[in-house]
N, C-alpha and C. Protein backbone atom coordinates (compact mmCIF):
# COMPACT_ATOMS: atom_id res chain seq x y z
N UNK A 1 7.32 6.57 -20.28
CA UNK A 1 8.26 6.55 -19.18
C UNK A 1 7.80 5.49 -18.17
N UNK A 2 8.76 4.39 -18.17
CA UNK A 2 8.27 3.54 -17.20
C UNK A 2 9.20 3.34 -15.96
N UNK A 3 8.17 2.54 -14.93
CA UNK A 3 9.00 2.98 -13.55
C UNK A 3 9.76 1.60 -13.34
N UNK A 4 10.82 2.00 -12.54
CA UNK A 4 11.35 0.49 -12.42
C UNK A 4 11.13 0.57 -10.45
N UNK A 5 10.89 -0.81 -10.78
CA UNK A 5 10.06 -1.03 -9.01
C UNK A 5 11.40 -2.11 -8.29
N UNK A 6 11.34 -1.86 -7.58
CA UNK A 6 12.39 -2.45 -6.40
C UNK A 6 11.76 -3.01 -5.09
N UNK A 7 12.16 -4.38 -4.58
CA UNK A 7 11.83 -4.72 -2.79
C UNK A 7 13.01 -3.60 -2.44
N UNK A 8 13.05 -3.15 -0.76
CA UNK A 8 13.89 -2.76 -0.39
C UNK A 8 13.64 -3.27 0.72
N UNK A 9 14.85 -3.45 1.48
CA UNK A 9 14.61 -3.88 3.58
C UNK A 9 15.17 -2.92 4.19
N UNK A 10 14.22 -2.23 4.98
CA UNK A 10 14.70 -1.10 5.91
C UNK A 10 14.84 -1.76 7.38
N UNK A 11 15.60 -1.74 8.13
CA UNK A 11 15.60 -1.90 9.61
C UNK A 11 16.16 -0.75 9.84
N UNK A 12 16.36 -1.23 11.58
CA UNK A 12 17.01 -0.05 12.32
C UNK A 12 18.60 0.04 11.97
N UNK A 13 19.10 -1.40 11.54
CA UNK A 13 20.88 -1.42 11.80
C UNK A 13 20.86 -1.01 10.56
N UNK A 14 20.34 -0.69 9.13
CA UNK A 14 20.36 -0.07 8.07
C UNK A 14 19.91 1.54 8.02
N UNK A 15 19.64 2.17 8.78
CA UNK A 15 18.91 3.55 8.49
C UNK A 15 19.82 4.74 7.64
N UNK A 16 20.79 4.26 8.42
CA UNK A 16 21.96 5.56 8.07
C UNK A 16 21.97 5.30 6.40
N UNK A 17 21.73 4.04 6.00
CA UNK A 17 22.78 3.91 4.12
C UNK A 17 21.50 4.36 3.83
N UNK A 18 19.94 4.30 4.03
CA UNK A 18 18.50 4.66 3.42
C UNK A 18 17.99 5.84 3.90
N UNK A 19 19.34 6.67 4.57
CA UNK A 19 18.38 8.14 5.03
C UNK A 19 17.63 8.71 3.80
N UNK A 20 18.22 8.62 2.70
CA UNK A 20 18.17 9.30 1.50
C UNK A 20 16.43 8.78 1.09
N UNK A 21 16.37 7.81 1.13
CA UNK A 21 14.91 7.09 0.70
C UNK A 21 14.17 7.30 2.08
N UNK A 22 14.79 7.01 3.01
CA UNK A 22 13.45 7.58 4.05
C UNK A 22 13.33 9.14 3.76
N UNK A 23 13.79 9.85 3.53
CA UNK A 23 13.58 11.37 3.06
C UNK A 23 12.69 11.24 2.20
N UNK A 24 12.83 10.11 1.33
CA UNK A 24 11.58 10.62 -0.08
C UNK A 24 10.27 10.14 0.35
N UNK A 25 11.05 8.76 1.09
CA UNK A 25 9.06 8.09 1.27
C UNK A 25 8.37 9.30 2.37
N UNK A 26 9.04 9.62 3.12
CA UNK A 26 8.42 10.77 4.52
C UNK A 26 7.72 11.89 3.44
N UNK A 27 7.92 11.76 2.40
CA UNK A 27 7.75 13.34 1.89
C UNK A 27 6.95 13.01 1.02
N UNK A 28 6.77 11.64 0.20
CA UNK A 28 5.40 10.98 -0.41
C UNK A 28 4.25 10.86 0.82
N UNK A 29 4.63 10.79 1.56
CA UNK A 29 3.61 9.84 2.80
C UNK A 29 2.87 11.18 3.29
N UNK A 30 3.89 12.36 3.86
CA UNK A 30 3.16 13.48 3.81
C UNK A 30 2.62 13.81 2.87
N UNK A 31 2.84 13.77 1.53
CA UNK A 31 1.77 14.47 0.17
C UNK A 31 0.88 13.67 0.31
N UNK A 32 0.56 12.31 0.58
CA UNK A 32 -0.58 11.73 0.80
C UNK A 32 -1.37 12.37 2.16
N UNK A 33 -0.74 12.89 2.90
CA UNK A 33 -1.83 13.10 4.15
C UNK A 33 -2.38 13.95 3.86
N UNK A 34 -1.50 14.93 2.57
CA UNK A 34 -2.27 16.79 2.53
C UNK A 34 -3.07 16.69 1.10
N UNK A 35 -3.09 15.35 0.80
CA UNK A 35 -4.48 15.16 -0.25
C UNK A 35 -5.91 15.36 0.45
N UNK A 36 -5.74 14.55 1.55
CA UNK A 36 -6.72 14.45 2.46
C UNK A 36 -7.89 13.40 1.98
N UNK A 37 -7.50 12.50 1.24
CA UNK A 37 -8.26 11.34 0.47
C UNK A 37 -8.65 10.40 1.14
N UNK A 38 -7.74 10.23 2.11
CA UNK A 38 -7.95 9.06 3.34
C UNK A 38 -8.03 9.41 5.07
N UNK A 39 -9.69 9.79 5.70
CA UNK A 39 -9.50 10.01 6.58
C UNK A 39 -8.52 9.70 7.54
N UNK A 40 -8.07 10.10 8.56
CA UNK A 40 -7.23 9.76 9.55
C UNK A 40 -5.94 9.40 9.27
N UNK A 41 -5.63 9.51 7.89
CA UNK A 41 -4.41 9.04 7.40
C UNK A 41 -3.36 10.40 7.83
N UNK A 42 -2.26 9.66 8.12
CA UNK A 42 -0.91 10.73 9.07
C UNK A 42 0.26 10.48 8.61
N UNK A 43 0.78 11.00 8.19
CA UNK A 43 2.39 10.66 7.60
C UNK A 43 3.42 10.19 8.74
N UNK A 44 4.10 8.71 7.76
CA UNK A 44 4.84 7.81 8.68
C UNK A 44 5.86 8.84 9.06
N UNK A 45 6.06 8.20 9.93
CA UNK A 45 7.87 8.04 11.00
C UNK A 45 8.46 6.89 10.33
N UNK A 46 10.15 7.05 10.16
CA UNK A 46 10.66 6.26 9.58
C UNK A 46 10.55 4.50 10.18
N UNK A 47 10.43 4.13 11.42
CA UNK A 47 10.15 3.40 11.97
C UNK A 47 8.89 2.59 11.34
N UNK A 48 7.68 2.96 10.83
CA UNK A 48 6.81 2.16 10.09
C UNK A 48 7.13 1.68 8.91
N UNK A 49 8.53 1.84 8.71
CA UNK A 49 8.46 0.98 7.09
C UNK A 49 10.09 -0.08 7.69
N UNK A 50 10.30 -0.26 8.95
CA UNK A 50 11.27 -1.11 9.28
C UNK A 50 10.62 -2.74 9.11
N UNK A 51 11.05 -3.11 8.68
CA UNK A 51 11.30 -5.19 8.77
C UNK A 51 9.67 -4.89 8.14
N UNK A 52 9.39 -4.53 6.96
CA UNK A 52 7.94 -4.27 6.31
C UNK A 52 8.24 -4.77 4.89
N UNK A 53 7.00 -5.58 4.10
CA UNK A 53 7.60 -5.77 2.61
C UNK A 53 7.19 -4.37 2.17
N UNK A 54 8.66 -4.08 1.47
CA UNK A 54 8.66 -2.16 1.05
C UNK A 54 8.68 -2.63 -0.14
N UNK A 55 7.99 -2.00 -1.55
CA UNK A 55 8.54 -2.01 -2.91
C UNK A 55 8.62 -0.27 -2.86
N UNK A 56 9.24 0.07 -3.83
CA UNK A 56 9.27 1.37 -4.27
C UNK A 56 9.57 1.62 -5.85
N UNK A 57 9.07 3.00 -6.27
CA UNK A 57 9.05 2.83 -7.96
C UNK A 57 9.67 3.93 -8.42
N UNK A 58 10.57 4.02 -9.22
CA UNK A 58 11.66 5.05 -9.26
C UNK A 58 11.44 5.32 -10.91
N UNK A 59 11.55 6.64 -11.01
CA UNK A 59 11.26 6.76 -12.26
C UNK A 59 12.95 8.27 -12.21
N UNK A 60 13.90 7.68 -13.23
CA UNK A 60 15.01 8.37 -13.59
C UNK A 60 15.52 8.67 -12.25
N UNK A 61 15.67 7.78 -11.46
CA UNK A 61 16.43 7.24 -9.76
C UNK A 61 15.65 7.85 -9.20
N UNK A 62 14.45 8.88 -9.11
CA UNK A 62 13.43 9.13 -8.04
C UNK A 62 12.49 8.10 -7.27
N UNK A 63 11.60 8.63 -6.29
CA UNK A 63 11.23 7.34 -5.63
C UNK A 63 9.92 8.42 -6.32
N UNK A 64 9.03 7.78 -6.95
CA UNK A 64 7.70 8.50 -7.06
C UNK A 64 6.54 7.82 -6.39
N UNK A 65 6.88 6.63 -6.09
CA UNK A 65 5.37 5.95 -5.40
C UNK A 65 5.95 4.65 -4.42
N UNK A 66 4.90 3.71 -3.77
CA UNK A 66 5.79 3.12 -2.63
C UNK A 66 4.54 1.94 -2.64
N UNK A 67 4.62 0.83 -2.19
CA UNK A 67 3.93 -0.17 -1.63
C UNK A 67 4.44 -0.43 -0.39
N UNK A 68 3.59 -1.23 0.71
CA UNK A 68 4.07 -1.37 2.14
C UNK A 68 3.14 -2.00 2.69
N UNK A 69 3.68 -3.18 2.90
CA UNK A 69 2.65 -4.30 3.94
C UNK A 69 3.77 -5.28 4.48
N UNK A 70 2.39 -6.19 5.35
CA UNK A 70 3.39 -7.12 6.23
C UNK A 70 2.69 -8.54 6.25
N UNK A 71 3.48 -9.94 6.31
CA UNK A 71 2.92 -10.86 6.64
C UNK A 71 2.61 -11.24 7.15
N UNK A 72 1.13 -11.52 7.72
CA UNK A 72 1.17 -12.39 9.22
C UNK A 72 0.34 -13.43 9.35
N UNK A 73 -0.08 -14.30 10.26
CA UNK A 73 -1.00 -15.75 10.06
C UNK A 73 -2.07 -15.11 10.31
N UNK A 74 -2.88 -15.62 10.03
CA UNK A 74 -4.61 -15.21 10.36
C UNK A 74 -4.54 -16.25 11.64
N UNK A 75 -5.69 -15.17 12.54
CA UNK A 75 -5.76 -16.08 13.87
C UNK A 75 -7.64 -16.30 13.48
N UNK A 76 -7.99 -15.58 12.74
CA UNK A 76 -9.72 -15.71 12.62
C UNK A 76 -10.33 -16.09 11.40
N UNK A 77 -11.26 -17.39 11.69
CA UNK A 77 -11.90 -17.47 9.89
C UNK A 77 -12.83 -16.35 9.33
N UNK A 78 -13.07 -16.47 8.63
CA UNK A 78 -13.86 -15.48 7.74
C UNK A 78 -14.32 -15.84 6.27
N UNK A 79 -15.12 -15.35 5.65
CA UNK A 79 -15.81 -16.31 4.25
C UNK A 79 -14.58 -16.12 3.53
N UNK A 80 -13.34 -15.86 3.63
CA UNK A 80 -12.05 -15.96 2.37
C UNK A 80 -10.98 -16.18 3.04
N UNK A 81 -11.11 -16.93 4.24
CA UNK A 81 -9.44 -17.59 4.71
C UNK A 81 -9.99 -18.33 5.85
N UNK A 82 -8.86 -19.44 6.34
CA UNK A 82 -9.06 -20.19 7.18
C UNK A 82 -8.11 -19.88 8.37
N UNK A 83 -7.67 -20.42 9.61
CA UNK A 83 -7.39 -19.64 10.59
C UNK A 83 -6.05 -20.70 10.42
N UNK A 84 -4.74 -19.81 10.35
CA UNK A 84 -3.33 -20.30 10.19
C UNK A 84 -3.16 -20.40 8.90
N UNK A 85 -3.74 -20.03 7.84
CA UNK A 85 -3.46 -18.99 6.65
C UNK A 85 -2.34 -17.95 6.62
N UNK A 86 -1.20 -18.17 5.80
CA UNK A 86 -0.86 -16.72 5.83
C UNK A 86 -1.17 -15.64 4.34
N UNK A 87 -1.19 -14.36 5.49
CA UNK A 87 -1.84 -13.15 4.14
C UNK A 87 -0.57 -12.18 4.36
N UNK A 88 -0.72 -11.62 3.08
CA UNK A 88 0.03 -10.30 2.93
C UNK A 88 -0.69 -9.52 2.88
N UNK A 89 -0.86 -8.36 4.04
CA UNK A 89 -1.82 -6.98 4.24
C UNK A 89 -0.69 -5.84 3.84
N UNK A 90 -1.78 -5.71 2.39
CA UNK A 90 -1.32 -4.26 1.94
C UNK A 90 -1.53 -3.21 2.77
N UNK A 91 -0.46 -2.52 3.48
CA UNK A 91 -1.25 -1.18 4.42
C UNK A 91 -1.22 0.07 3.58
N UNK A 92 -0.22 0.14 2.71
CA UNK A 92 -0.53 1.55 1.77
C UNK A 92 0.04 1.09 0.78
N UNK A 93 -0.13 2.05 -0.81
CA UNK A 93 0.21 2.04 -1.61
C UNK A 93 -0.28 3.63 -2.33
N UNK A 94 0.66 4.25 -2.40
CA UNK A 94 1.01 5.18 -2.85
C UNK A 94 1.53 5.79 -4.15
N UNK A 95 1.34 6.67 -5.35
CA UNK A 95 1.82 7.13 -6.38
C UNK A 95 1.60 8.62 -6.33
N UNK A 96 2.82 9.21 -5.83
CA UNK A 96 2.78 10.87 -6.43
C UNK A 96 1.49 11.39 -7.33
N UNK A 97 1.15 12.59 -7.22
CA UNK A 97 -0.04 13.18 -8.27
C UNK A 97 0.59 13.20 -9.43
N UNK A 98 1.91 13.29 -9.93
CA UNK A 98 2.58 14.24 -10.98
C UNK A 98 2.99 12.49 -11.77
N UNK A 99 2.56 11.64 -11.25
CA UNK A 99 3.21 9.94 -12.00
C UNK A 99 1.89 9.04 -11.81
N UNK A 100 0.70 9.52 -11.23
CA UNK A 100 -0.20 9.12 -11.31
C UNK A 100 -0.78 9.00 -13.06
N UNK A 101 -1.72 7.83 -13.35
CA UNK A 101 -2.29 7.25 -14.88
C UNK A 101 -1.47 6.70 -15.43
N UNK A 102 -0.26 6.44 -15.36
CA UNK A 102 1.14 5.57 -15.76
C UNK A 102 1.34 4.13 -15.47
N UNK A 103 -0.27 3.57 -14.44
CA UNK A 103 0.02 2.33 -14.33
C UNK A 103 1.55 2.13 -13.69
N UNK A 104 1.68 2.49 -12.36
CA UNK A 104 2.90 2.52 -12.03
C UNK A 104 2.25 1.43 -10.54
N UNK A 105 1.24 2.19 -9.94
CA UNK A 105 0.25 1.49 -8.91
C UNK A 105 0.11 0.25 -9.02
N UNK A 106 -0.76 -0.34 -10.54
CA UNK A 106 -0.39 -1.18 -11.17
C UNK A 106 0.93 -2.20 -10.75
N UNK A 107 1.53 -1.67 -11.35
CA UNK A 107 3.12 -2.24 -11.55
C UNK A 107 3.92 -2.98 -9.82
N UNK A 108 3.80 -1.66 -9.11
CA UNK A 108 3.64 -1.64 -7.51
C UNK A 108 3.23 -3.01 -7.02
N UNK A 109 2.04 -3.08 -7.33
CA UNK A 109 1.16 -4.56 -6.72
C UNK A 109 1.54 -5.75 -7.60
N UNK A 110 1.42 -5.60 -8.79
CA UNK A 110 1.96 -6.84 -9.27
C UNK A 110 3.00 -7.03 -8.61
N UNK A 111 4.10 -6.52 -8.82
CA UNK A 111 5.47 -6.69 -7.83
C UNK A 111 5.48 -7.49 -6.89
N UNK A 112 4.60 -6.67 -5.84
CA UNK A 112 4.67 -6.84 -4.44
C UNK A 112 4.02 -8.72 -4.01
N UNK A 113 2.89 -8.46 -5.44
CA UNK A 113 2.23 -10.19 -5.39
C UNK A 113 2.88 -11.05 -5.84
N UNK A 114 3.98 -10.90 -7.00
CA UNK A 114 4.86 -11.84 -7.18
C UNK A 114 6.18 -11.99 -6.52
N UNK A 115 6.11 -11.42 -5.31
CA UNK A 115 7.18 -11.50 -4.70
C UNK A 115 6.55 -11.92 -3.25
N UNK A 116 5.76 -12.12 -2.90
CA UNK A 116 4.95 -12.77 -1.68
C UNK A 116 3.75 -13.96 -2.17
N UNK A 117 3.67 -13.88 -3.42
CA UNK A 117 3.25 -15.38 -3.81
C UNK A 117 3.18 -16.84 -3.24
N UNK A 118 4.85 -17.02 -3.34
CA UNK A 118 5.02 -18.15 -2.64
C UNK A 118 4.97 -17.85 -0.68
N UNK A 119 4.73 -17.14 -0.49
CA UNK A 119 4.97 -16.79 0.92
C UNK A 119 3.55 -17.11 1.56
N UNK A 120 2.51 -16.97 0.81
CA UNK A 120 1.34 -16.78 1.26
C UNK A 120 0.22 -17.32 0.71
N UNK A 121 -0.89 -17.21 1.63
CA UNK A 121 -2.25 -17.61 0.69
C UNK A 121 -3.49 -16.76 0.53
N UNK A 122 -3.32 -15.23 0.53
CA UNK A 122 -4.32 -14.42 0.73
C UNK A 122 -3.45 -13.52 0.49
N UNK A 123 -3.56 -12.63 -0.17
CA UNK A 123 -3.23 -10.72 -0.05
C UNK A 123 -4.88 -10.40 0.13
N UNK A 124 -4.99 -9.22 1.12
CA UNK A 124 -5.96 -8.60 1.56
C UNK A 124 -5.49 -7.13 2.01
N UNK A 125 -6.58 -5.93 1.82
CA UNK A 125 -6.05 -5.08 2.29
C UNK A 125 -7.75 -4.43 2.67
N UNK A 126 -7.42 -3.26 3.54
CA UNK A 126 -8.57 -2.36 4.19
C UNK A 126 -8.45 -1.17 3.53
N UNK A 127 -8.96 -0.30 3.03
CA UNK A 127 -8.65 0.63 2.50
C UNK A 127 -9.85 2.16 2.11
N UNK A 128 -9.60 2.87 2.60
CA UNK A 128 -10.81 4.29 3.10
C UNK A 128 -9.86 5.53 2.30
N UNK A 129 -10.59 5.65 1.38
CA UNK A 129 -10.43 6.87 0.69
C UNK A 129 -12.17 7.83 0.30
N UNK A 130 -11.69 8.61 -0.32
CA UNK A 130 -13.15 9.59 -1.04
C UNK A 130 -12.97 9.19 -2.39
N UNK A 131 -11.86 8.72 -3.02
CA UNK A 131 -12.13 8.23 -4.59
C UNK A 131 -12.13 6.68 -4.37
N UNK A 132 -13.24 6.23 -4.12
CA UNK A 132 -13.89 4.46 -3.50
C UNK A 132 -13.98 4.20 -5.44
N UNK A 133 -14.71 5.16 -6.33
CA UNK A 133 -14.32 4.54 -7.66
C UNK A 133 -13.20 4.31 -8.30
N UNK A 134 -12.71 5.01 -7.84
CA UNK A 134 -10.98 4.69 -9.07
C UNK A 134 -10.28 3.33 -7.98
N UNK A 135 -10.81 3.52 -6.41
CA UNK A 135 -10.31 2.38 -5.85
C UNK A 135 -10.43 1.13 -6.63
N UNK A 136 -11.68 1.05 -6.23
CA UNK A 136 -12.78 -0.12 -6.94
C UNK A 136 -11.78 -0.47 -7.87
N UNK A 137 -11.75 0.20 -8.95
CA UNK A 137 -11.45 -0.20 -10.77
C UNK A 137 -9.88 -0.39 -10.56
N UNK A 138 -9.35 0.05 -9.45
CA UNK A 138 -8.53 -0.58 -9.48
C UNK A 138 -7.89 -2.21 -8.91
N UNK A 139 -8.50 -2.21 -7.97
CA UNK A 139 -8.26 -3.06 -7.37
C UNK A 139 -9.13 -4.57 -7.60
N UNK A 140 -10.65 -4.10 -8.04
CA UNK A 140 -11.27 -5.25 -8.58
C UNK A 140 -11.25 -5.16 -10.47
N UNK A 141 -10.83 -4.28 -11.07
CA UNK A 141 -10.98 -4.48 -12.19
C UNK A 141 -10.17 -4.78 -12.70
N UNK A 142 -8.59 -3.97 -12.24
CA UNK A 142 -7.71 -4.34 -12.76
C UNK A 142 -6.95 -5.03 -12.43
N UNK A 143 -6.81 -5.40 -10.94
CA UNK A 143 -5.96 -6.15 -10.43
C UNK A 143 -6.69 -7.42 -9.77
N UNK A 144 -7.46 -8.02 -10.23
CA UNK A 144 -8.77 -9.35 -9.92
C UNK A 144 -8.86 -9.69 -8.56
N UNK A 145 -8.80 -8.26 -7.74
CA UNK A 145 -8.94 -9.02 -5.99
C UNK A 145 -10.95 -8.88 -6.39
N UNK A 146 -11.36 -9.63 -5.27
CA UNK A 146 -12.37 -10.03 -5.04
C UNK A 146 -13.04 -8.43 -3.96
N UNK A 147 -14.16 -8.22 -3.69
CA UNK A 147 -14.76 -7.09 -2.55
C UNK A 147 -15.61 -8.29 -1.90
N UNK A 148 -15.62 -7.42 -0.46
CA UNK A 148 -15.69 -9.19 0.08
C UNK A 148 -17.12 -8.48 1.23
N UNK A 149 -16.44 -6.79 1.68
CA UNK A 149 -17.38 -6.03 2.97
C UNK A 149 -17.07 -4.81 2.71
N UNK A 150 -17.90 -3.72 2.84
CA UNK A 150 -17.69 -2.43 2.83
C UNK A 150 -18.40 -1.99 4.16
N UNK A 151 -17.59 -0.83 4.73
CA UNK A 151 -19.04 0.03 5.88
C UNK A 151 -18.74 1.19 5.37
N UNK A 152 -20.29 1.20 5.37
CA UNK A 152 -20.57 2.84 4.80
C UNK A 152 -21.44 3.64 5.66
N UNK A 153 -21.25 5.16 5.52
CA UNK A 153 -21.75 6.03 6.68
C UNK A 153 -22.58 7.14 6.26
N UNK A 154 -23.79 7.32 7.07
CA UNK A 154 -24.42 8.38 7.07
C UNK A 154 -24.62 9.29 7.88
N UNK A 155 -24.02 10.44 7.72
CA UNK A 155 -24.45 11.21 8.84
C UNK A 155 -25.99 12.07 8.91
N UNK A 156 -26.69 11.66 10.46
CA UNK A 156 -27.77 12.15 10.44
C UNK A 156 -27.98 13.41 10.95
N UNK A 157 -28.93 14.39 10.21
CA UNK A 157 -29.26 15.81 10.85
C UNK A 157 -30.19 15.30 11.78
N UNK A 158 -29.73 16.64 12.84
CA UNK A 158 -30.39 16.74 14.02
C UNK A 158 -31.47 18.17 13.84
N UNK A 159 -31.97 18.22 14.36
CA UNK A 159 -32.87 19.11 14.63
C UNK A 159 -32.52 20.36 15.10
């Protein structure tokens, strides 16, 4: 069963024809918060996915998973871009538990990179979960981004 992935453009003067899809992504976005995989992570308001590159992945017209980032220039260098660069920052990417191992995530990002390709010169994203391995393998194994910085934390006992 494979998913078929779509760009979509949400604004404000469109909401009313995409209530139907803001219903599904609100209700993916919450199942992601009550995983609890990604500290501090909070389920959007329809407003965060306005004038945003949206893909979404529909499997038998459902929305089961979502990509969502935005373009903007880099104002700062850093060892993998120069300053007036533009990047596409992945801010989430999402796949239901029940369509998760289907390479749909996969599918998601390719998408989203061949459709901001010509737009840009960097995709980069930040990304804090508790499964940092399946991140990893995904993102550097299977999808050839580079790991560039990690911060990692220890909490110390007190006495």
């Amino acid at each position: 069963m494979n998913a078929e992935i779509e760009k979509i453009a949400i604004n404000k003067e469109n909401t009313r024809e995409n209530a139907e899809l803001l219903a599904e992504l609100a209700a993916l976005s919450t199942e992601w918060a009550g995983e609890g995989s990604c500290a501090g992570y909070y389920p959007n308001d329809a407003s965060e996915y306005f004038d945003k590159e949206l893909y979404i992945a529909l499997v038998d017209g459902k929305t089961v998973g979502y990509a969502l980032g935005h373009i903007k220039v880099l104002e700062e260098k850093t060892s993998y871009n120069s300053v007036g660069e533009k990047a596409f920052e992945l801010d989430e990417l999402f796949v239901t538990a029940a369509f998760r191992g289907r390479g749909i995530a996969r599918s998601l990002f390719r998408f989203a990179e061949n459709d901001v390709r010509d737009r840009v010169d960097v995709i980069g994203l930040t990304a804090a979960t508790k499964h940092y391995k399946q991140l990893l393998k995904l993102y550097i194994e299977e999808l050839g981004m580079s790991f560039n910085h990690a911060l990692l934390v220890k909490r110390t006992e007190r006495d």
